[in-house]
PDB file of N, CA and C in Angstrom:
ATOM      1  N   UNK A   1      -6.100  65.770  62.318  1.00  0.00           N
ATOM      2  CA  UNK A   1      -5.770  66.491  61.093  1.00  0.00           C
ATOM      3  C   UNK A   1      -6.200  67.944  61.236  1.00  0.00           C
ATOM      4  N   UNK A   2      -5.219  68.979  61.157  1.00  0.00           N
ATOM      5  CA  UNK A   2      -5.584  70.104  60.375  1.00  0.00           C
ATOM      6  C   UNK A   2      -6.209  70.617  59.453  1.00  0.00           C
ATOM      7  N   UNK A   3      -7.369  71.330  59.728  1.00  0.00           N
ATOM      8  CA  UNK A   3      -8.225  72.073  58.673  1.00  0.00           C
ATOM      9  C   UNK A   3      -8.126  73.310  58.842  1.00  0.00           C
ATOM     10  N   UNK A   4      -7.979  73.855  57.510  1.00  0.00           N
ATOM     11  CA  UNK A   4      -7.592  75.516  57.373  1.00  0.00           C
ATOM     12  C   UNK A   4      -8.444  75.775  56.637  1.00  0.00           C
ATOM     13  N   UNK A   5      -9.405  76.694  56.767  1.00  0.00           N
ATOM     14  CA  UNK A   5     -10.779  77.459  56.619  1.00  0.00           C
ATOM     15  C   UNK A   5     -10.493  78.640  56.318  1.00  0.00           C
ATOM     16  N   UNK A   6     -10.817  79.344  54.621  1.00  0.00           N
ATOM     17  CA  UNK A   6     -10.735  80.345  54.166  1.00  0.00           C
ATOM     18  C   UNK A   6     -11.017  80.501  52.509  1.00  0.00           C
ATOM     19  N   UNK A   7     -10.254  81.720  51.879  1.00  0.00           N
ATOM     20  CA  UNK A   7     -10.332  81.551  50.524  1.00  0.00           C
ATOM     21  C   UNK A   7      -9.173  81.677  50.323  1.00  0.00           C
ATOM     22  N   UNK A   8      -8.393  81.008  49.128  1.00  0.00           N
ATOM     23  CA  UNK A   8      -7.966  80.797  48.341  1.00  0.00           C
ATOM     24  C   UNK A   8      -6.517  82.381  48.201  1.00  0.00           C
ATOM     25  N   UNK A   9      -7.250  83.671  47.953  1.00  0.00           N
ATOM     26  CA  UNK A   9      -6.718  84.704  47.318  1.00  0.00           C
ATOM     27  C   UNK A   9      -6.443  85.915  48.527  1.00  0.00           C
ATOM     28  N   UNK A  10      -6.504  85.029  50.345  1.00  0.00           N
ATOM     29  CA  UNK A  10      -6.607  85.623  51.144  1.00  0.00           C
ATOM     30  C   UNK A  10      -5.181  85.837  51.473  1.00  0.00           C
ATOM     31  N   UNK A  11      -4.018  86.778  51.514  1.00  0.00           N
ATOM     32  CA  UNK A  11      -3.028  86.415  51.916  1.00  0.00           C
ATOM     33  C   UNK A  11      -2.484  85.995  52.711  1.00  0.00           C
ATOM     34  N   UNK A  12      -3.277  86.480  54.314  1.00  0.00           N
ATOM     35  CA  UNK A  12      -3.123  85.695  55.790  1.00  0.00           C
ATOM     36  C   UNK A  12      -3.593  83.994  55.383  1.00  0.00           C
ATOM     37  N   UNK A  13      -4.395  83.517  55.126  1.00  0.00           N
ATOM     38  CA  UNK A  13      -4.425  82.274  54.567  1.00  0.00           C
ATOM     39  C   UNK A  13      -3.838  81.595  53.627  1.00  0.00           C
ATOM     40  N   UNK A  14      -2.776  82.318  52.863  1.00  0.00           N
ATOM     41  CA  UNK A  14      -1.596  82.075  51.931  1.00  0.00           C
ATOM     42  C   UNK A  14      -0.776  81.546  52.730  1.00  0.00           C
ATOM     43  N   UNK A  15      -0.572  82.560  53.771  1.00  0.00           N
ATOM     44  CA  UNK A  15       0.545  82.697  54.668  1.00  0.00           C
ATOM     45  C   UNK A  15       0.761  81.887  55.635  1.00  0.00           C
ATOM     46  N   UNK A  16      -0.636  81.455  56.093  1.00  0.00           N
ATOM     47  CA  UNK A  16      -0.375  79.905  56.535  1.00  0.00           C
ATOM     48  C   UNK A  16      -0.983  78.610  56.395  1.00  0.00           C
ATOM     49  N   UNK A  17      -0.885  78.638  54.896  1.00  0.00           N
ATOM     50  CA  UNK A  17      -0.890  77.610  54.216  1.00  0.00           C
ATOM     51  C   UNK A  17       0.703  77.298  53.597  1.00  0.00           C
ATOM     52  N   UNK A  18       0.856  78.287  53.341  1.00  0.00           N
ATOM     53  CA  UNK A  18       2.624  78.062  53.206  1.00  0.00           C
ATOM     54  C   UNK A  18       3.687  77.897  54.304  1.00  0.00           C
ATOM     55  N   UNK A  19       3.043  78.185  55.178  1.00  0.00           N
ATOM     56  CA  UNK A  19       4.205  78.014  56.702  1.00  0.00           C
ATOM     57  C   UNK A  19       3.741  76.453  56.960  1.00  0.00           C
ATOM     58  N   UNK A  20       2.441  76.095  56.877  1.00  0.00           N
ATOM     59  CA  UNK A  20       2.298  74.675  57.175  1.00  0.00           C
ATOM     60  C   UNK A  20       2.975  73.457  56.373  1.00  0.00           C
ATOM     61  N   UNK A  21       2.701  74.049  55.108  1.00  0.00           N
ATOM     62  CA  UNK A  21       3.567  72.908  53.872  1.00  0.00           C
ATOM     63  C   UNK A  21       4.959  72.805  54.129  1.00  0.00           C
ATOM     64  N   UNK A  22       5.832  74.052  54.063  1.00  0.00           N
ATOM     65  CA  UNK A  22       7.084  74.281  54.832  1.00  0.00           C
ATOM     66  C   UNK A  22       7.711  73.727  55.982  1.00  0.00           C
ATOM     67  N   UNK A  23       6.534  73.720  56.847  1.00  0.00           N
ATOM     68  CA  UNK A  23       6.678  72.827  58.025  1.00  0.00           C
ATOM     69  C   UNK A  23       6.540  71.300  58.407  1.00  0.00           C
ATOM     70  N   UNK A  24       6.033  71.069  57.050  1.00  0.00           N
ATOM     71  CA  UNK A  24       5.728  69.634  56.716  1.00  0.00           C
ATOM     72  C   UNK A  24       4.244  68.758  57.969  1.00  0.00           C
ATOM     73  N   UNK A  25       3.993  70.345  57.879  1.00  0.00           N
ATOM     74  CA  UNK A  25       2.504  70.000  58.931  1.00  0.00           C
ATOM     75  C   UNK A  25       1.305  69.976  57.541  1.00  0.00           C
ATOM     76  N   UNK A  26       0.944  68.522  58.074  1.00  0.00           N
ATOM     77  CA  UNK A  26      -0.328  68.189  57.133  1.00  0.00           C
ATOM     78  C   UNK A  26      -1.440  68.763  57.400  1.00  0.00           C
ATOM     79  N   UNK A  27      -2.420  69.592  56.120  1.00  0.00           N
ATOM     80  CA  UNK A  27      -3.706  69.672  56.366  1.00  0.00           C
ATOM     81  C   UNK A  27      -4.505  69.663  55.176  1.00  0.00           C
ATOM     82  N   UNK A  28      -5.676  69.632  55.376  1.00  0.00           N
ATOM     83  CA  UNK A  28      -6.613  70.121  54.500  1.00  0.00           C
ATOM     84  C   UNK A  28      -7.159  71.741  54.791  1.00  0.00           C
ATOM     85  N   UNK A  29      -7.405  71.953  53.222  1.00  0.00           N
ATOM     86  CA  UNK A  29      -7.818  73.474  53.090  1.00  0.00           C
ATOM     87  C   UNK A  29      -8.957  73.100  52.693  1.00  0.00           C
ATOM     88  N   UNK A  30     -10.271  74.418  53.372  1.00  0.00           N
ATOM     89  CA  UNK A  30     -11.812  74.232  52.881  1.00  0.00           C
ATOM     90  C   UNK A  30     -11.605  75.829  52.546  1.00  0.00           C
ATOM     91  N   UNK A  31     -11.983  75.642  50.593  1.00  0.00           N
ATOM     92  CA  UNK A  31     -12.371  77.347  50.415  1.00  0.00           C
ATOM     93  C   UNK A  31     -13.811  77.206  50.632  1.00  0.00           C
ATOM     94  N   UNK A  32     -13.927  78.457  51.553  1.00  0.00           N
ATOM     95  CA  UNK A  32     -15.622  78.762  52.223  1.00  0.00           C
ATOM     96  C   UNK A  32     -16.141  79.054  50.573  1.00  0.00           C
ATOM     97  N   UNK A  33     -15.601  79.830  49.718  1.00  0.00           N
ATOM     98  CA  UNK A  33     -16.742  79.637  48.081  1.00  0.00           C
ATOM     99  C   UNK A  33     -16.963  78.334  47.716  1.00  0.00           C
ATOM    100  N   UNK A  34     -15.676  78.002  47.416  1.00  0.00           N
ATOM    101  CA  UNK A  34     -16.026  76.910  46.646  1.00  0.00           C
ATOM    102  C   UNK A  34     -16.514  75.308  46.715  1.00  0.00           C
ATOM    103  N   UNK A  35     -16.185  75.100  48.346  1.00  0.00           N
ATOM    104  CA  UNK A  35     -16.664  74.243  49.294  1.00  0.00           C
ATOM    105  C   UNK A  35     -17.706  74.605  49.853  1.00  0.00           C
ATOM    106  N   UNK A  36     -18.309  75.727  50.027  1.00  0.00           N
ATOM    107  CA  UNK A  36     -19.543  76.187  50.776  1.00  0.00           C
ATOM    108  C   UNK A  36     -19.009  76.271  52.439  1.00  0.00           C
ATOM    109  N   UNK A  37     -19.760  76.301  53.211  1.00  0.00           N
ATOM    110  CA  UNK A  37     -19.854  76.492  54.224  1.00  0.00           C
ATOM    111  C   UNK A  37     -21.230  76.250  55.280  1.00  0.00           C
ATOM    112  N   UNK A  38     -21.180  75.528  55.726  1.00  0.00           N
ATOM    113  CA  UNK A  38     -22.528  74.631  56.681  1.00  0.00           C
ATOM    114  C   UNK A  38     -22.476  75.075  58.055  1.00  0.00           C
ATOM    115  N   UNK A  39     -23.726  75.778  58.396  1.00  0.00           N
ATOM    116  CA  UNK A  39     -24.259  76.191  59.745  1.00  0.00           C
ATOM    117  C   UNK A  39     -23.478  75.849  60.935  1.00  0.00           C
ATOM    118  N   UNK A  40     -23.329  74.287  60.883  1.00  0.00           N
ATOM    119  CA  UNK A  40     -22.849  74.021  62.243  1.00  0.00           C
ATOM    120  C   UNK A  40     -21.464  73.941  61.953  1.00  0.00           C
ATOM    121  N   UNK A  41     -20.628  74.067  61.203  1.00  0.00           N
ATOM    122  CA  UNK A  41     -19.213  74.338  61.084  1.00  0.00           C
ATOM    123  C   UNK A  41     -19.154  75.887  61.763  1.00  0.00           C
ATOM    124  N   UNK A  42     -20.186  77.073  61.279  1.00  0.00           N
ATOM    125  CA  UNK A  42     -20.176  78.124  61.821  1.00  0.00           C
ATOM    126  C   UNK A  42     -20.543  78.321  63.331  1.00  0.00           C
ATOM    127  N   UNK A  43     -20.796  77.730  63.782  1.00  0.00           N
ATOM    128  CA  UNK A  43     -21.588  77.624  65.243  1.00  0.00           C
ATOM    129  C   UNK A  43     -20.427  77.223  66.086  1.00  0.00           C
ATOM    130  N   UNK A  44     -19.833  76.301  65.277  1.00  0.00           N
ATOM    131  CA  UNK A  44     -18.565  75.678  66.341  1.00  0.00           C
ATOM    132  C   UNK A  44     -17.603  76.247  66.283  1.00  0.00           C
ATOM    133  N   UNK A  45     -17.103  77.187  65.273  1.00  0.00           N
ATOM    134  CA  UNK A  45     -15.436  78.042  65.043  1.00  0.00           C
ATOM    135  C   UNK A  45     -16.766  79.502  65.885  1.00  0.00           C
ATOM    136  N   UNK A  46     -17.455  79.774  66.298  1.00  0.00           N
ATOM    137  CA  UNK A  46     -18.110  80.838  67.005  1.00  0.00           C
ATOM    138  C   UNK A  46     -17.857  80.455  68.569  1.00  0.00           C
ATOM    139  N   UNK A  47     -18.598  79.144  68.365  1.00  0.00           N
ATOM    140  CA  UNK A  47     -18.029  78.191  70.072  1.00  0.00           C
ATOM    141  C   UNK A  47     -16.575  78.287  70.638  1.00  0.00           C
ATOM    142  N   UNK A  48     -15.735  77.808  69.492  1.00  0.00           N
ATOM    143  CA  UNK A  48     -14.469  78.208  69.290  1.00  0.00           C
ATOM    144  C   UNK A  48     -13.714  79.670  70.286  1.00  0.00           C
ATOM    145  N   UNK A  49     -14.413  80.672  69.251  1.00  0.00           N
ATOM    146  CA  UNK A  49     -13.308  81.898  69.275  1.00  0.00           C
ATOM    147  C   UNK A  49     -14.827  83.194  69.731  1.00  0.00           C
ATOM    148  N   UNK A  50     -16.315  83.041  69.372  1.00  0.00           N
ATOM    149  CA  UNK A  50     -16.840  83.839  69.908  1.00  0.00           C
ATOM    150  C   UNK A  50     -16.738  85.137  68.373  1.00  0.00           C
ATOM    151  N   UNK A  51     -17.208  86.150  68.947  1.00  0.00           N
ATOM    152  CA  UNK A  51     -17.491  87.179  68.245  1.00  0.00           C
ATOM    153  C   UNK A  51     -15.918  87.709  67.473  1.00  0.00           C
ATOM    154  N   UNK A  52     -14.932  87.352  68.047  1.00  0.00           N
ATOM    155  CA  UNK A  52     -13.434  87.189  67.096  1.00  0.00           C
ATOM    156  C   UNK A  52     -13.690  87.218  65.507  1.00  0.00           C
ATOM    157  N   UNK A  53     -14.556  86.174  65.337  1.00  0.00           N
ATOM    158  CA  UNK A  53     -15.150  85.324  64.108  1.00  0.00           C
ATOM    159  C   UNK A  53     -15.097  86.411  63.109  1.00  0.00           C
ATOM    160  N   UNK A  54     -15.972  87.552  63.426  1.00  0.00           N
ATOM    161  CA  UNK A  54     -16.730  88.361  62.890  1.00  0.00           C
ATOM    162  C   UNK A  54     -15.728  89.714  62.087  1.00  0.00           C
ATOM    163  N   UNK A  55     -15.410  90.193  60.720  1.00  0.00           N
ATOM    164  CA  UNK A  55     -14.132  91.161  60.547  1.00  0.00           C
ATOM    165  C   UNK A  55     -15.276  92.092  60.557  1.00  0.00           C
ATOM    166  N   UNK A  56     -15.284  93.197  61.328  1.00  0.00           N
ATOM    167  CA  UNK A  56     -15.813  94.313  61.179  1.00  0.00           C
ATOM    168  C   UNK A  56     -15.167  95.245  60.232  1.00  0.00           C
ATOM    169  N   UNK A  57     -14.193  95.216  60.227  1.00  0.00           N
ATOM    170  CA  UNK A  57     -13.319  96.252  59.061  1.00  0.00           C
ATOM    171  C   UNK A  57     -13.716  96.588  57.712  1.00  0.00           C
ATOM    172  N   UNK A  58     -13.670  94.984  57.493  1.00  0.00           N
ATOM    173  CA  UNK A  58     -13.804  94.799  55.972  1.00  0.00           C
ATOM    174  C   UNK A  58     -14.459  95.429  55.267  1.00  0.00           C
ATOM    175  N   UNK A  59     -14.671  95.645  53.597  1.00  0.00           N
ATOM    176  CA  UNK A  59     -15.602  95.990  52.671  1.00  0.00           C
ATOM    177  C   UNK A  59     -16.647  95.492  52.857  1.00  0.00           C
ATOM    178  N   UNK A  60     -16.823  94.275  53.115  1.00  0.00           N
ATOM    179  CA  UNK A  60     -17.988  93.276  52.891  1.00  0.00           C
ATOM    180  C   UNK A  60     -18.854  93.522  54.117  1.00  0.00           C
ATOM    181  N   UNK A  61     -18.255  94.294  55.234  1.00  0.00           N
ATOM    182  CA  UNK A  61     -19.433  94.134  56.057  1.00  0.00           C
ATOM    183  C   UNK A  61     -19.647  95.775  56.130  1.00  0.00           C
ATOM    184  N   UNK A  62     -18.913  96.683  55.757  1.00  0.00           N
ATOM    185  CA  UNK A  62     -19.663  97.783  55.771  1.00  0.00           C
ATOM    186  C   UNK A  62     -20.116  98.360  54.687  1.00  0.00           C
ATOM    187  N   UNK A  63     -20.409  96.983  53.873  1.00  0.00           N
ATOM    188  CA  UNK A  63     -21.400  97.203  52.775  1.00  0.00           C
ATOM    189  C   UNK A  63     -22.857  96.658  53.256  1.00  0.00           C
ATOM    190  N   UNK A  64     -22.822  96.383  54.130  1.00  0.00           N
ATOM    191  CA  UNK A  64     -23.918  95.663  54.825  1.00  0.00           C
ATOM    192  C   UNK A  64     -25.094  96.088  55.406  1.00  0.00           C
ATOM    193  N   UNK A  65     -26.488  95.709  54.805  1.00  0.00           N
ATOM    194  CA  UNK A  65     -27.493  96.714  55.086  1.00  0.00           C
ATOM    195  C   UNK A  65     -27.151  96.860  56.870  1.00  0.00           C
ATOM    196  N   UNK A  66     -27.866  97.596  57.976  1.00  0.00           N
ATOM    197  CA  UNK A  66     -28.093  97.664  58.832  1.00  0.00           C
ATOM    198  C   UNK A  66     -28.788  96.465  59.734  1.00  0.00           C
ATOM    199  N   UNK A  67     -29.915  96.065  58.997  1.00  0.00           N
ATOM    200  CA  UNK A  67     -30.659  94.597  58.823  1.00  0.00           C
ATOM    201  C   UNK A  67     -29.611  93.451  59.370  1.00  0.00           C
ATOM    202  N   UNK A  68     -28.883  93.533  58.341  1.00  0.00           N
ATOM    203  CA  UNK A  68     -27.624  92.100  58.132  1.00  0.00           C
ATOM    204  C   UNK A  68     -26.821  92.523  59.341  1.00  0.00           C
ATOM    205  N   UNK A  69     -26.309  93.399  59.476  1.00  0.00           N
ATOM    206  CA  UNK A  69     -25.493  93.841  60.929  1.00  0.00           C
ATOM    207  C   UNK A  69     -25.900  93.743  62.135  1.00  0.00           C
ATOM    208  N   UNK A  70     -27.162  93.939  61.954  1.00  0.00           N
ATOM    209  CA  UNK A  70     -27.806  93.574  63.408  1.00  0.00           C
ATOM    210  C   UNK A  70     -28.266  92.324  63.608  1.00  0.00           C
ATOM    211  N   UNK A  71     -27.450  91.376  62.282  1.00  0.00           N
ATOM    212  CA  UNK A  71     -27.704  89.878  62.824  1.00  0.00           C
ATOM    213  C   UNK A  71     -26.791  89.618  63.289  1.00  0.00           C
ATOM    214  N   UNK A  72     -25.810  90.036  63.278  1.00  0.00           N
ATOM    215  CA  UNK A  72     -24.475  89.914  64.147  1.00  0.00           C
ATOM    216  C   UNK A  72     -24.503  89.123  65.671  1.00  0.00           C
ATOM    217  N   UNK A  73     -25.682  89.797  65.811  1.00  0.00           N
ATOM    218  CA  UNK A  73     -25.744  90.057  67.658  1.00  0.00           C
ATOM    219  C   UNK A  73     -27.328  88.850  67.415  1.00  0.00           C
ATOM    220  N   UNK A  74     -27.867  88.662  66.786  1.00  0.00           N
ATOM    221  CA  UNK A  74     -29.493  88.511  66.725  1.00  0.00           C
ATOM    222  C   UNK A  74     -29.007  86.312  66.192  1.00  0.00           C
ATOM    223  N   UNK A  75     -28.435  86.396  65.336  1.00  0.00           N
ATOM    224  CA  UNK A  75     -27.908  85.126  64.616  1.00  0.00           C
ATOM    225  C   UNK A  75     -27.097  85.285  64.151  1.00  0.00           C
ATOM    226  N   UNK A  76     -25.891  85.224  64.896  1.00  0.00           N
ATOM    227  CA  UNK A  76     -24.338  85.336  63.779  1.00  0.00           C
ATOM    228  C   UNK A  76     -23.951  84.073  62.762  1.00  0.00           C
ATOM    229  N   UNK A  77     -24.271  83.290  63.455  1.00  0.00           N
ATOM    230  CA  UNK A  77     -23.885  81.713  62.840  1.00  0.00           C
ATOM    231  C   UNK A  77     -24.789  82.031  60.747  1.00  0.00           C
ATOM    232  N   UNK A  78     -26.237  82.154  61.038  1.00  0.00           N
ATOM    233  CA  UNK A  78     -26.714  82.441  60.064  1.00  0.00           C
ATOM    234  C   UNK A  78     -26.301  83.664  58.957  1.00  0.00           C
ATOM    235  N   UNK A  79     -25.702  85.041  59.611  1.00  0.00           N
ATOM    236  CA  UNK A  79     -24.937  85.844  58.989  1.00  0.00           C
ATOM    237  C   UNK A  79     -24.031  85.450  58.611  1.00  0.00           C
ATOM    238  N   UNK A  80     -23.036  84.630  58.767  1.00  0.00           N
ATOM    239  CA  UNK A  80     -21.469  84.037  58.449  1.00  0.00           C
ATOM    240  C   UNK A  80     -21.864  83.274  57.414  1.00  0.00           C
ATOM    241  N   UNK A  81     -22.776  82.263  57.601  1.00  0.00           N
ATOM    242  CA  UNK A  81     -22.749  81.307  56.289  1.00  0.00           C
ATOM    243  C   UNK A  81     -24.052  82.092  55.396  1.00  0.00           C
ATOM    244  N   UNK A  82     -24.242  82.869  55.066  1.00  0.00           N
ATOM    245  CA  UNK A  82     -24.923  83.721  54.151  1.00  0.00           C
ATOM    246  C   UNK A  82     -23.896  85.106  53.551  1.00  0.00           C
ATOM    247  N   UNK A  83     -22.904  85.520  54.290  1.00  0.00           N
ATOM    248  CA  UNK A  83     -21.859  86.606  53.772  1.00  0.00           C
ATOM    249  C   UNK A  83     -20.147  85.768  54.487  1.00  0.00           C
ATOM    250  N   UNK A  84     -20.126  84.229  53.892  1.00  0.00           N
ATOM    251  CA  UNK A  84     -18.918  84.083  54.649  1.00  0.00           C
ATOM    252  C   UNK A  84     -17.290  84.994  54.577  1.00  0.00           C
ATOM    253  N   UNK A  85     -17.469  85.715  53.080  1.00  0.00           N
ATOM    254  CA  UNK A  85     -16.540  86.739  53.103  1.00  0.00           C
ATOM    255  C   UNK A  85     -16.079  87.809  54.965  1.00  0.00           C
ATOM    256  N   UNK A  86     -17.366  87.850  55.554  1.00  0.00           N
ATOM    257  CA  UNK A  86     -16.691  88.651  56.471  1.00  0.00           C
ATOM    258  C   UNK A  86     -16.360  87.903  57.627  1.00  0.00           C
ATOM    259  N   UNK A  87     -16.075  86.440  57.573  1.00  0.00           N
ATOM    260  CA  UNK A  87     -15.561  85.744  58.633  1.00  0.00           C
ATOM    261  C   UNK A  87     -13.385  85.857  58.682  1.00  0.00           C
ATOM    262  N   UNK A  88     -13.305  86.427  59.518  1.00  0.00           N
ATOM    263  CA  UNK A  88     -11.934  86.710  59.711  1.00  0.00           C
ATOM    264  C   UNK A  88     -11.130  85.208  59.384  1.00  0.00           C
ATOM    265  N   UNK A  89     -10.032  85.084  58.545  1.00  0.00           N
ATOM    266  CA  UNK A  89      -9.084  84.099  58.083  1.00  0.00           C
ATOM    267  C   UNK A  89      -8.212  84.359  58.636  1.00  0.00           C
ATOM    268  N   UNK A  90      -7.321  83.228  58.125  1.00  0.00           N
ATOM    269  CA  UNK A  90      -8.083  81.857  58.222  1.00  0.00           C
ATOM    270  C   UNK A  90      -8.509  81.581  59.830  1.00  0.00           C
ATOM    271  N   UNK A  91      -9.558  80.426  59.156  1.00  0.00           N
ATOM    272  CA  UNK A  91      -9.798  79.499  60.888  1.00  0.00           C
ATOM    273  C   UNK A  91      -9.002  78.125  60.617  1.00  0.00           C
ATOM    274  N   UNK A  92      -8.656  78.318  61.361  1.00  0.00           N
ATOM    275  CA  UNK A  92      -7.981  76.770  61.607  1.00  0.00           C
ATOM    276  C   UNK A  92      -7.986  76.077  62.989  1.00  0.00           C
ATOM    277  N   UNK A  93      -8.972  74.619  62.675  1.00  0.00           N
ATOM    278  CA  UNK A  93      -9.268  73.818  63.315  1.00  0.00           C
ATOM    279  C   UNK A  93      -8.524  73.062  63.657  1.00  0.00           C
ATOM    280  N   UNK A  94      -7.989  72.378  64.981  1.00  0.00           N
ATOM    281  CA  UNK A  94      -6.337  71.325  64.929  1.00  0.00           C
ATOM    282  C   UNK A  94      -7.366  70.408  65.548  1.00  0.00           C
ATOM    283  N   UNK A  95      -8.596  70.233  65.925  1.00  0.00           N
ATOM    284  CA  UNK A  95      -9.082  68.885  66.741  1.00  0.00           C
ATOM    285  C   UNK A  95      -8.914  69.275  67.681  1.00  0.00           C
ATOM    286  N   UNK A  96      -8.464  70.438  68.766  1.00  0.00           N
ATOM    287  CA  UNK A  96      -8.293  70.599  70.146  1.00  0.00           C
ATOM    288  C   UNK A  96      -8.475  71.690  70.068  1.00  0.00           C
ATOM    289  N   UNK A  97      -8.229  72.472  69.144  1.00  0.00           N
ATOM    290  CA  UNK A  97      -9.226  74.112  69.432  1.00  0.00           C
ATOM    291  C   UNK A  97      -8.975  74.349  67.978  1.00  0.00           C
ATOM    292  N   UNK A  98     -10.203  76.109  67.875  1.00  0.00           N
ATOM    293  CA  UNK A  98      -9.822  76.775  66.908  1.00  0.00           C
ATOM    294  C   UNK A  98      -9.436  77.707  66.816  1.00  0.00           C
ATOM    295  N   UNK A  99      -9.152  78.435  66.135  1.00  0.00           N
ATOM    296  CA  UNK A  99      -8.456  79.880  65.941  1.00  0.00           C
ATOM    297  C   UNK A  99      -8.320  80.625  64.909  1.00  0.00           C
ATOM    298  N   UNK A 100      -8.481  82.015  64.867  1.00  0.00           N
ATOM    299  CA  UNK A 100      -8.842  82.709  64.124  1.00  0.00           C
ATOM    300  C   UNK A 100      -7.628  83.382  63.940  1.00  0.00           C
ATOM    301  N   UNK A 101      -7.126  83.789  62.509  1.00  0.00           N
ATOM    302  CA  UNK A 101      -6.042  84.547  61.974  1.00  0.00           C
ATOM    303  C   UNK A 101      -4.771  84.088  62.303  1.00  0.00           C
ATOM    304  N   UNK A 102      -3.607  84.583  61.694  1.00  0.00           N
ATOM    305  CA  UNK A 102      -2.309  83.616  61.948  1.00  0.00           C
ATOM    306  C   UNK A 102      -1.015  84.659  62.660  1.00  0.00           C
ATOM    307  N   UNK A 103      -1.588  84.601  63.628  1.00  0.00           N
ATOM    308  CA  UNK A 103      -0.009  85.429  64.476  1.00  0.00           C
ATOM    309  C   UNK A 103       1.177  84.583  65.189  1.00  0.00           C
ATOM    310  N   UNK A 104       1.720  84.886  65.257  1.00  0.00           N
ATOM    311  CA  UNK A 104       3.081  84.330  65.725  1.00  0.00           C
ATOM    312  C   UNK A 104       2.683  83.022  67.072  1.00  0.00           C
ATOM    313  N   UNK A 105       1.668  83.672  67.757  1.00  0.00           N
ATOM    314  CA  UNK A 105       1.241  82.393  68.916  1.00  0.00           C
ATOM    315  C   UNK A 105       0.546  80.953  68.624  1.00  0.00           C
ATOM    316  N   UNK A 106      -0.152  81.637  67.144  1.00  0.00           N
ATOM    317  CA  UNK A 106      -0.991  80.107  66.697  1.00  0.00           C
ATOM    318  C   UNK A 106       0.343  79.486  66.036  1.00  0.00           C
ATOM    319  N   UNK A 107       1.122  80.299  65.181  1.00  0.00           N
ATOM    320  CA  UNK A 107       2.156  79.675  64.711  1.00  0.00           C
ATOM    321  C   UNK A 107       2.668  78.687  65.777  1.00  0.00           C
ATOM    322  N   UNK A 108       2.870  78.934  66.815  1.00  0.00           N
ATOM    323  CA  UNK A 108       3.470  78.107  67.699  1.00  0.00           C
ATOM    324  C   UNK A 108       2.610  77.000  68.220  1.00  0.00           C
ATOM    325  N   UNK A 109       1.429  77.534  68.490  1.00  0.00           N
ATOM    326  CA  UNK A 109       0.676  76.211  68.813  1.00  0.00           C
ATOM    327  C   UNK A 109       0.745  75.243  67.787  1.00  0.00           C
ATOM    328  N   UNK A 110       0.776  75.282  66.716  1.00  0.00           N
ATOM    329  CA  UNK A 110       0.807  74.313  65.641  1.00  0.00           C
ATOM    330  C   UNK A 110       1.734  73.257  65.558  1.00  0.00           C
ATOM    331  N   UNK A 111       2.859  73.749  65.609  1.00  0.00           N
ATOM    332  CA  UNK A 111       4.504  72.928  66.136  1.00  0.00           C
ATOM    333  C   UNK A 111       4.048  72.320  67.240  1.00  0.00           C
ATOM    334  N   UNK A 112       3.289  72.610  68.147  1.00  0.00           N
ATOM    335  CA  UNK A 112       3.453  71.653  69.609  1.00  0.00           C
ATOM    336  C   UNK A 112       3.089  70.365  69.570  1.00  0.00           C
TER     337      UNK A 112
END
């Protein structure tokens, strides 16, 4: 089973949450608010994809003391599930890998 990891009001996670229903590919959705988010779920989409994980762009992380940023590198797993807003969406888990954000190649892995 497919698990798609994100929030709710994310549009890349709109976007394929609606290509999956469309596609009549089954999954479950976990919103990181409202479901929370547990350490070793973060450890393994890091195992996964590595520092990918991490949106540097965002509001949320360059609102971020210096402290919190330099956990990046120090304990990321613990930074992610304490500010999961700046974990790049969606992740989606298929049971054989994970992956971060929805471009045209995961699109395809999904169909296979």
């Amino acid at each position: 089973m497919i698990t798609v990891y994100g929030i709710p009001n994310c549009d890349t996670v709109a976007k394929a949450r609606r290509y999956l229903s469309e596609a009549g590919i089954e999954f479950d959705f976990h919103d990181f608010r409202k479901d929370g988010l547990e350490r070793a779920d973060v450890e393994r989409f890091l195992a996964g994809v590595g520092d990918a994980l991490i949106n540097r762009r965002g509001t949320t992380w360059r609102k971020l003391s210096d402290a919190d940023k330099a956990r990046a590198e120090s304990d990321p797993a613990g930074l992610l599930v304490d500010y999961p807003a700046i974990i790049k969406r969606p992740v989606i888990d298929t049971g054989r890998a994970i992956t971060v954000g929805f471009t045209e190649q995961i699109k395809e892995s999904l169909t296979v």
